[in-house]
N, C-alpha and C. Protein backbone atom coordinates (compact mmCIF):
# COMPACT_ATOMS: atom_id res chain seq x y z
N UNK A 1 -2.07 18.85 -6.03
CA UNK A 1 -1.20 17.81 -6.55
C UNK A 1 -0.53 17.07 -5.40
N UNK A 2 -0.49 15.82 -5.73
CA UNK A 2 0.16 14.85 -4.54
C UNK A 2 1.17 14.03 -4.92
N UNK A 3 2.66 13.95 -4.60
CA UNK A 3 3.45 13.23 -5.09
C UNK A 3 3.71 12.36 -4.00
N UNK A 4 3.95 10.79 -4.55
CA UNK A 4 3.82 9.50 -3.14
C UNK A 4 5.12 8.76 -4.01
N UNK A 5 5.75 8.88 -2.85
CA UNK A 5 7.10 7.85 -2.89
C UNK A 5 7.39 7.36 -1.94
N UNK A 6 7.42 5.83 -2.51
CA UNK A 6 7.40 4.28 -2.06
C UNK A 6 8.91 3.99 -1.42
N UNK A 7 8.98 3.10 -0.60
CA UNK A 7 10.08 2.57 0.28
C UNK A 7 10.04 1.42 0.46
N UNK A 8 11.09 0.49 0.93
CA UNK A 8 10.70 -0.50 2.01
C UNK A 8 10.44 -2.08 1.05
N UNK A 9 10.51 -2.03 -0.07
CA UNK A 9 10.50 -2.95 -0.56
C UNK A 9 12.10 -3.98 -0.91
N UNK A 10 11.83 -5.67 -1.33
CA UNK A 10 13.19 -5.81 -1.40
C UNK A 10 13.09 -7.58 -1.21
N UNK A 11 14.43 -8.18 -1.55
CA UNK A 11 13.65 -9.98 -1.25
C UNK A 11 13.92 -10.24 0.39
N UNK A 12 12.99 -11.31 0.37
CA UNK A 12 12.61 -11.79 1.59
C UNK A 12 12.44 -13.46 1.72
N UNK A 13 12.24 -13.89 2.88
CA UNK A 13 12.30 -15.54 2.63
C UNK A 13 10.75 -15.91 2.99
N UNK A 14 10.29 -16.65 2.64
CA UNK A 14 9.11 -16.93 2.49
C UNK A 14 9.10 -17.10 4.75
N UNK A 15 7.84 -16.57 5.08
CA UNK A 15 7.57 -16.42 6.34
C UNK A 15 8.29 -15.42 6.80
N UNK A 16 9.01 -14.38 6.14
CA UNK A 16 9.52 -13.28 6.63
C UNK A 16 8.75 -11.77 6.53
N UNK A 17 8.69 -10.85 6.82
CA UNK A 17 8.56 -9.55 7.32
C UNK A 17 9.35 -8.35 6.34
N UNK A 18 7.91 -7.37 5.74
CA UNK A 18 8.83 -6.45 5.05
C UNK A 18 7.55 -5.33 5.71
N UNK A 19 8.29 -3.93 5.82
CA UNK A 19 7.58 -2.69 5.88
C UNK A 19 7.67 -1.80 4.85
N UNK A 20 6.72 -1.81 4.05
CA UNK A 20 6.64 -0.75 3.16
C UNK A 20 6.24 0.54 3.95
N UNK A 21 6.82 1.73 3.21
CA UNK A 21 6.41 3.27 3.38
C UNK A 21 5.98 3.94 2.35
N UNK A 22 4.95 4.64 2.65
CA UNK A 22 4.86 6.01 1.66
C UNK A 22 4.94 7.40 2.11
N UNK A 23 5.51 8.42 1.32
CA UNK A 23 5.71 9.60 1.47
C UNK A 23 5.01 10.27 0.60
N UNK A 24 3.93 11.14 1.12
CA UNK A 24 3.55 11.92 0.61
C UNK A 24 3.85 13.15 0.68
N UNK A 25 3.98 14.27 -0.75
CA UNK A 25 4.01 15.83 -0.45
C UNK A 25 2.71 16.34 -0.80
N UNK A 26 2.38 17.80 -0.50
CA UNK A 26 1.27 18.39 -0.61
C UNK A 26 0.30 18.57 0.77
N UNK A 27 -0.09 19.18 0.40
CA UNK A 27 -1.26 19.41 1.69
C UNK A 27 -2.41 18.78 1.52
N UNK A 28 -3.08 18.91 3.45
CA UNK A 28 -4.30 18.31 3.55
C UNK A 28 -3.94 16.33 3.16
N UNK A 29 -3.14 15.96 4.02
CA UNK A 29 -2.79 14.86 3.33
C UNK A 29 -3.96 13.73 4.29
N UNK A 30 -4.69 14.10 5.42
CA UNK A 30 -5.70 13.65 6.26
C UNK A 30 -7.21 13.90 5.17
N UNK A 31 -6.76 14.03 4.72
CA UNK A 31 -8.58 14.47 3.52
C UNK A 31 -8.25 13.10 2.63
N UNK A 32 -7.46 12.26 2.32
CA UNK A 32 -7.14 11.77 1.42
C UNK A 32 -6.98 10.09 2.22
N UNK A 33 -7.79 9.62 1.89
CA UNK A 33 -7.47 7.52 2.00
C UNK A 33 -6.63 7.60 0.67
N UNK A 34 -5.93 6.37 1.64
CA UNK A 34 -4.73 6.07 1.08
C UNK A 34 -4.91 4.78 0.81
N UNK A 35 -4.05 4.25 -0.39
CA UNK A 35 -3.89 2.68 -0.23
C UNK A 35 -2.84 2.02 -1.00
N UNK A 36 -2.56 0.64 -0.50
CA UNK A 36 -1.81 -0.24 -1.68
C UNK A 36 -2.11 -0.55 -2.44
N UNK A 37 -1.86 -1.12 -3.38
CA UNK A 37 -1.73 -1.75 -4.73
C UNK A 37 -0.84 -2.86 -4.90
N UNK A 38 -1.25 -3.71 -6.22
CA UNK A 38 -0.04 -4.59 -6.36
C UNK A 38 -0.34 -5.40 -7.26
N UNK A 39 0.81 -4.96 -8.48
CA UNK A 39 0.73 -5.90 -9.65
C UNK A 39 1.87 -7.24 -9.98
N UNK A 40 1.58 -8.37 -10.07
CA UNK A 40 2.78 -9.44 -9.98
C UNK A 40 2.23 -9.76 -11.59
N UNK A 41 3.74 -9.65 -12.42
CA UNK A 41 3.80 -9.95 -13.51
C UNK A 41 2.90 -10.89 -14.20
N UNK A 42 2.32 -10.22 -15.30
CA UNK A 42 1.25 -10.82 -15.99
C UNK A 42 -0.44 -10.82 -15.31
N UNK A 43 -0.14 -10.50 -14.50
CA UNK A 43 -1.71 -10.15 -13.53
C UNK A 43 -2.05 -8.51 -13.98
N UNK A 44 -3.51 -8.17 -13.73
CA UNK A 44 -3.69 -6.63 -13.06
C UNK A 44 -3.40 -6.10 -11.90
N UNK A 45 -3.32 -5.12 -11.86
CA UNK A 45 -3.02 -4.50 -10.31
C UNK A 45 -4.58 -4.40 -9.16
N UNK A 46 -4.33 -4.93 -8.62
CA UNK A 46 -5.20 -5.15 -7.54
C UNK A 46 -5.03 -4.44 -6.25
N UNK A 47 -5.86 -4.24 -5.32
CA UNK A 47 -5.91 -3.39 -4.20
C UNK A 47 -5.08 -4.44 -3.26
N UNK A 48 -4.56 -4.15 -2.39
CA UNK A 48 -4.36 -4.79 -0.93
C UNK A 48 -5.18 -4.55 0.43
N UNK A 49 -4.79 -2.94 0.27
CA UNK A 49 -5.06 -2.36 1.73
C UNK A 49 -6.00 -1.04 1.58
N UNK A 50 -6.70 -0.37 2.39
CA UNK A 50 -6.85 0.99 1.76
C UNK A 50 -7.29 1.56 3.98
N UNK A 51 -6.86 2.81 3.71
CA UNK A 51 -7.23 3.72 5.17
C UNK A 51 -7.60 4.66 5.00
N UNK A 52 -8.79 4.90 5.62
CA UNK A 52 -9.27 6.42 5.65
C UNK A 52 -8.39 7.70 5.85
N UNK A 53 -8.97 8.94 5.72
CA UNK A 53 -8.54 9.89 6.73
C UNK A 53 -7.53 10.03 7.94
N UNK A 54 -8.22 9.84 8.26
CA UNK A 54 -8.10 9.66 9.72
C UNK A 54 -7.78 7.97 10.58
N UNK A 55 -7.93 7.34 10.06
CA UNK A 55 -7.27 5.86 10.01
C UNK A 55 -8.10 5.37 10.75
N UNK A 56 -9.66 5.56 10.89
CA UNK A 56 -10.22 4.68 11.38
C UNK A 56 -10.96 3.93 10.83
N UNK A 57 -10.87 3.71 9.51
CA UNK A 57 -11.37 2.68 9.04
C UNK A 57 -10.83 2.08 7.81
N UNK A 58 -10.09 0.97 8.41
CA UNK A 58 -9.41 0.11 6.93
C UNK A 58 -9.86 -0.87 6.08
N UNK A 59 -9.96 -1.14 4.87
CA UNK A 59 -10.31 -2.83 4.44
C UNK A 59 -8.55 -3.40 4.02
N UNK A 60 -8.96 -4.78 3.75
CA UNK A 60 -7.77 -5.73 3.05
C UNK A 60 -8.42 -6.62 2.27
N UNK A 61 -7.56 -6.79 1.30
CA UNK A 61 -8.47 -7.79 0.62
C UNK A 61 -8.30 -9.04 1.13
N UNK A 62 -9.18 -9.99 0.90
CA UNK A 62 -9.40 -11.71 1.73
C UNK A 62 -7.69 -12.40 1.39
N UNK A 63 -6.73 -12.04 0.69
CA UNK A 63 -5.61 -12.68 0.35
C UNK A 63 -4.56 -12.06 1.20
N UNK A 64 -4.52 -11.22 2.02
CA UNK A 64 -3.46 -10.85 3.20
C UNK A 64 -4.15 -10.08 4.22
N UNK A 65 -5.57 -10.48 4.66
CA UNK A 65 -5.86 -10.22 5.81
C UNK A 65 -5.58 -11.48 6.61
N UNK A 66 -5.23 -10.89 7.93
CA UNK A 66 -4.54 -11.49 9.38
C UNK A 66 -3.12 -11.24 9.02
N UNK A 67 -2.53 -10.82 7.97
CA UNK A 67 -0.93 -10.99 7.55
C UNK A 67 -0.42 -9.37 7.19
N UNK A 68 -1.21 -8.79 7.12
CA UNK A 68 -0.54 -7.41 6.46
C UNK A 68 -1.36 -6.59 7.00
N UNK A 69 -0.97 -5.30 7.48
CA UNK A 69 -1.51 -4.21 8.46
C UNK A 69 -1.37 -2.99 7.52
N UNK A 70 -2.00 -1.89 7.55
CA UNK A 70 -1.57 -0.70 6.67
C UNK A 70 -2.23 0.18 8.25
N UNK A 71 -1.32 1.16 8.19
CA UNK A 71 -1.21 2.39 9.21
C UNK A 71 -0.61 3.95 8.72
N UNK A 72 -1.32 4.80 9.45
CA UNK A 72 -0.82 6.00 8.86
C UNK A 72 -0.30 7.14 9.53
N UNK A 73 0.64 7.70 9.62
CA UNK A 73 0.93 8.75 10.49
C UNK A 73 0.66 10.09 9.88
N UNK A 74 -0.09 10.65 10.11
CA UNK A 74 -0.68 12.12 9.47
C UNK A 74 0.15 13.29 9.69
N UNK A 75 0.76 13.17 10.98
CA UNK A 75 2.07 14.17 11.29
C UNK A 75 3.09 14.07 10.56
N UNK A 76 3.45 13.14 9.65
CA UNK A 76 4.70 12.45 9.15
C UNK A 76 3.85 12.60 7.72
N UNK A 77 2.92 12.54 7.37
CA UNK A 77 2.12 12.11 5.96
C UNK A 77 2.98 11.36 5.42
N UNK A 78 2.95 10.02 5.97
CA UNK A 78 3.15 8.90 5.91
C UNK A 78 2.04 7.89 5.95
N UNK A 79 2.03 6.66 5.06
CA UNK A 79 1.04 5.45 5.13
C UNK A 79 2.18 4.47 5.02
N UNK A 80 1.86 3.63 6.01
CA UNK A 80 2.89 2.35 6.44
C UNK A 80 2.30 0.95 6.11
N UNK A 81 2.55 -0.28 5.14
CA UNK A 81 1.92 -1.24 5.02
C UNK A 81 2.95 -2.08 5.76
N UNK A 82 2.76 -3.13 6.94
CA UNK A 82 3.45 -4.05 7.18
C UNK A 82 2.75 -5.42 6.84
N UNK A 83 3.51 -6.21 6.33
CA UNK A 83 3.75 -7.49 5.63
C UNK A 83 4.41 -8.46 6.71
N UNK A 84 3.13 -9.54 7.17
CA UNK A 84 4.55 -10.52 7.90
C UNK A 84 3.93 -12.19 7.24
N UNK A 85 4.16 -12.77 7.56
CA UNK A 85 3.85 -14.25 6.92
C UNK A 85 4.01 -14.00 5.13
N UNK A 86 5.03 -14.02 4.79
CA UNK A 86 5.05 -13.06 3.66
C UNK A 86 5.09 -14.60 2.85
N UNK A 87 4.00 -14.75 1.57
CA UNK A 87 4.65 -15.87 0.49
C UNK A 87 4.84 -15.46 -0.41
N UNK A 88 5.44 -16.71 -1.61
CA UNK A 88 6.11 -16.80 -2.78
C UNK A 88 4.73 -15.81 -3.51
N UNK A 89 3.08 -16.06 -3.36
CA UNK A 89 2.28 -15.49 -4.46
C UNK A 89 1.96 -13.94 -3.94
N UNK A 90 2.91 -13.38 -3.03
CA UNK A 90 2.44 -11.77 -2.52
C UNK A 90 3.98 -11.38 -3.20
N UNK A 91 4.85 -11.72 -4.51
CA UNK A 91 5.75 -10.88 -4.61
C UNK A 91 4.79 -10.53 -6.05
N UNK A 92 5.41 -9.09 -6.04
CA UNK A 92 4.67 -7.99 -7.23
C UNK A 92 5.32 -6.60 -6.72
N UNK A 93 4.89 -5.78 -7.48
CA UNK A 93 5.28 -4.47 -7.60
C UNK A 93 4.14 -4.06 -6.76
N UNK A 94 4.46 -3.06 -5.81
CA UNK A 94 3.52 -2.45 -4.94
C UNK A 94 3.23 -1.08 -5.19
N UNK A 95 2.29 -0.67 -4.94
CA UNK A 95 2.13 1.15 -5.37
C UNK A 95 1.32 1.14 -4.54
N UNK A 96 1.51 2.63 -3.98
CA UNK A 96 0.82 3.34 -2.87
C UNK A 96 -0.34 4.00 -3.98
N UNK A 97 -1.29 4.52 -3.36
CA UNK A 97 -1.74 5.50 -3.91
C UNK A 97 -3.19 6.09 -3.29
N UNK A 98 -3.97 7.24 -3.58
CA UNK A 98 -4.11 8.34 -3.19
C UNK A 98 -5.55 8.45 -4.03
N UNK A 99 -6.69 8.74 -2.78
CA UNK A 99 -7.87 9.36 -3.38
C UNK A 99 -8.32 10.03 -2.04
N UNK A 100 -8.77 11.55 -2.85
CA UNK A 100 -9.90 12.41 -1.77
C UNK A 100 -10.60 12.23 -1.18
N UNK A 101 -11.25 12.28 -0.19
CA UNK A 101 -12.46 11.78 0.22
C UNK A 101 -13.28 10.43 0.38
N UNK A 102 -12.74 9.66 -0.88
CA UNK A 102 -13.23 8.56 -1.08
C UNK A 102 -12.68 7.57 -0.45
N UNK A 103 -12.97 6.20 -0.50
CA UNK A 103 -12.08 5.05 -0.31
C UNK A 103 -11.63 4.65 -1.90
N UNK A 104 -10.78 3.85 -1.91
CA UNK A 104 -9.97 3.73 -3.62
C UNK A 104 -9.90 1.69 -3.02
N UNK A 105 -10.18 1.19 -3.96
CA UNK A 105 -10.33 -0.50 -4.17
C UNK A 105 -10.24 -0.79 -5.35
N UNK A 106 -10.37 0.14 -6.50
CA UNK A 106 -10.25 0.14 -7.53
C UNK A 106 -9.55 0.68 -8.86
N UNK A 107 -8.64 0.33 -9.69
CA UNK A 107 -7.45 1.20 -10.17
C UNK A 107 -8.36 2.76 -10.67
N UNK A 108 -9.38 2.15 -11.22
CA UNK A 108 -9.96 3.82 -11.92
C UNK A 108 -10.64 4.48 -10.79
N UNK A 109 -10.27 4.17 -9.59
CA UNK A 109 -10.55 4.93 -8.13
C UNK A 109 -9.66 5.50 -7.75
N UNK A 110 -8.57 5.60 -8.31
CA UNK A 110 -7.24 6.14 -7.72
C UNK A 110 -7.01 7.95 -8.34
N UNK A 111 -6.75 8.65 -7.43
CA UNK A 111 -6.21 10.25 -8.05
C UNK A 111 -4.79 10.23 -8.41
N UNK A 112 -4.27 9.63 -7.41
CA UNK A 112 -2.83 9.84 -7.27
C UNK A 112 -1.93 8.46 -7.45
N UNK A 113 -0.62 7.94 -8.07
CA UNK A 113 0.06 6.68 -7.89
C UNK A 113 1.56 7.04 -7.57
N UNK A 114 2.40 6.84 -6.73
CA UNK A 114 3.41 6.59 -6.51
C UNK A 114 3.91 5.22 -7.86
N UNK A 115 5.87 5.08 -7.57
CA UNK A 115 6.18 4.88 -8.83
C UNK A 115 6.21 3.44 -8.68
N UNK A 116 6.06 2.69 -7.33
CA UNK A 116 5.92 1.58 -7.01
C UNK A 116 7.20 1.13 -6.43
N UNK A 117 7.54 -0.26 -5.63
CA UNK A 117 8.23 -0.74 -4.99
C UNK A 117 8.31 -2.19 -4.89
N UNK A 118 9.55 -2.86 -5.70
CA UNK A 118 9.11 -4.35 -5.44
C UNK A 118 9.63 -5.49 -4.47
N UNK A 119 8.59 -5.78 -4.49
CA UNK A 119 8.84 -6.66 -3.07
C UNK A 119 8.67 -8.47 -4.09
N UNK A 120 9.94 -8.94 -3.49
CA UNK A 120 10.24 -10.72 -3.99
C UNK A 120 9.94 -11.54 -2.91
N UNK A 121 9.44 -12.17 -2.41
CA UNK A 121 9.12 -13.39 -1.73
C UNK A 121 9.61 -14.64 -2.15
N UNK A 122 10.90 -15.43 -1.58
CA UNK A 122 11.25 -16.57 -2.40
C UNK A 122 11.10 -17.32 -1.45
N UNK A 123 11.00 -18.82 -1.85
CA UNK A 123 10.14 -19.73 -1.39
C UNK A 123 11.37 -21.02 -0.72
């Protein structure tokens, strides 16, 4: 069992900078890619970010790559998303979340969800 709680969210001005965190408990937290999420009212929840293991290999989706970084500290079992060029259409509810082995891009790819964190972008 893996419990992930979210941080770091909150408003911001459009071209500003937010760091999300996640905390994970449980073990073996390096067996497990990690990733964001993010649902903005009236949409589905969609992927952002996702990191392996071992953090050597990330995707983003085409709507905040060059702008948003996801990193992970395995000593800390921590996954860090930073956000900078931040706009009005990246505010939504963010969720971390958690699959074994796999990579996760997809909601019915996910094992695990944190309770989410929202982040406002005003313009």
């Amino acid at each position: 069992q893996v419990q992930l709680v979210e941080s770091g969210g909150g408003l911001v001005q459009a071209g500003g900078s937010l760091r999300l965190s996640c905390a994970a408990s449980g073990r073996a937290f390096s067996s497990y890619y990690m990733g964001w999420f993010r649902q903005a009212p009236g949409k589905e929840r969609e992927v952002v970010a996702s990191i392996s293991g071992r953090g050597g290999s990330t995707y983003y989706a085409d709507s905040v790559k060059g702008r948003f970084t996801i990193s992970r500290d395995n000593d800390k079992n921590t996954v860090y998303l930073q956000m900078n060029v931040l706009k009005p259409e990246d505010t939504a509810d963010y969720y971390c979340a958690a699959r074994r082995f796999t990579n996760l891009k997809l909601e019915g790819d996910v094992d695990y969800w944190g309770k989410g964190t929202q982040v406002t972008v005003s313009s």
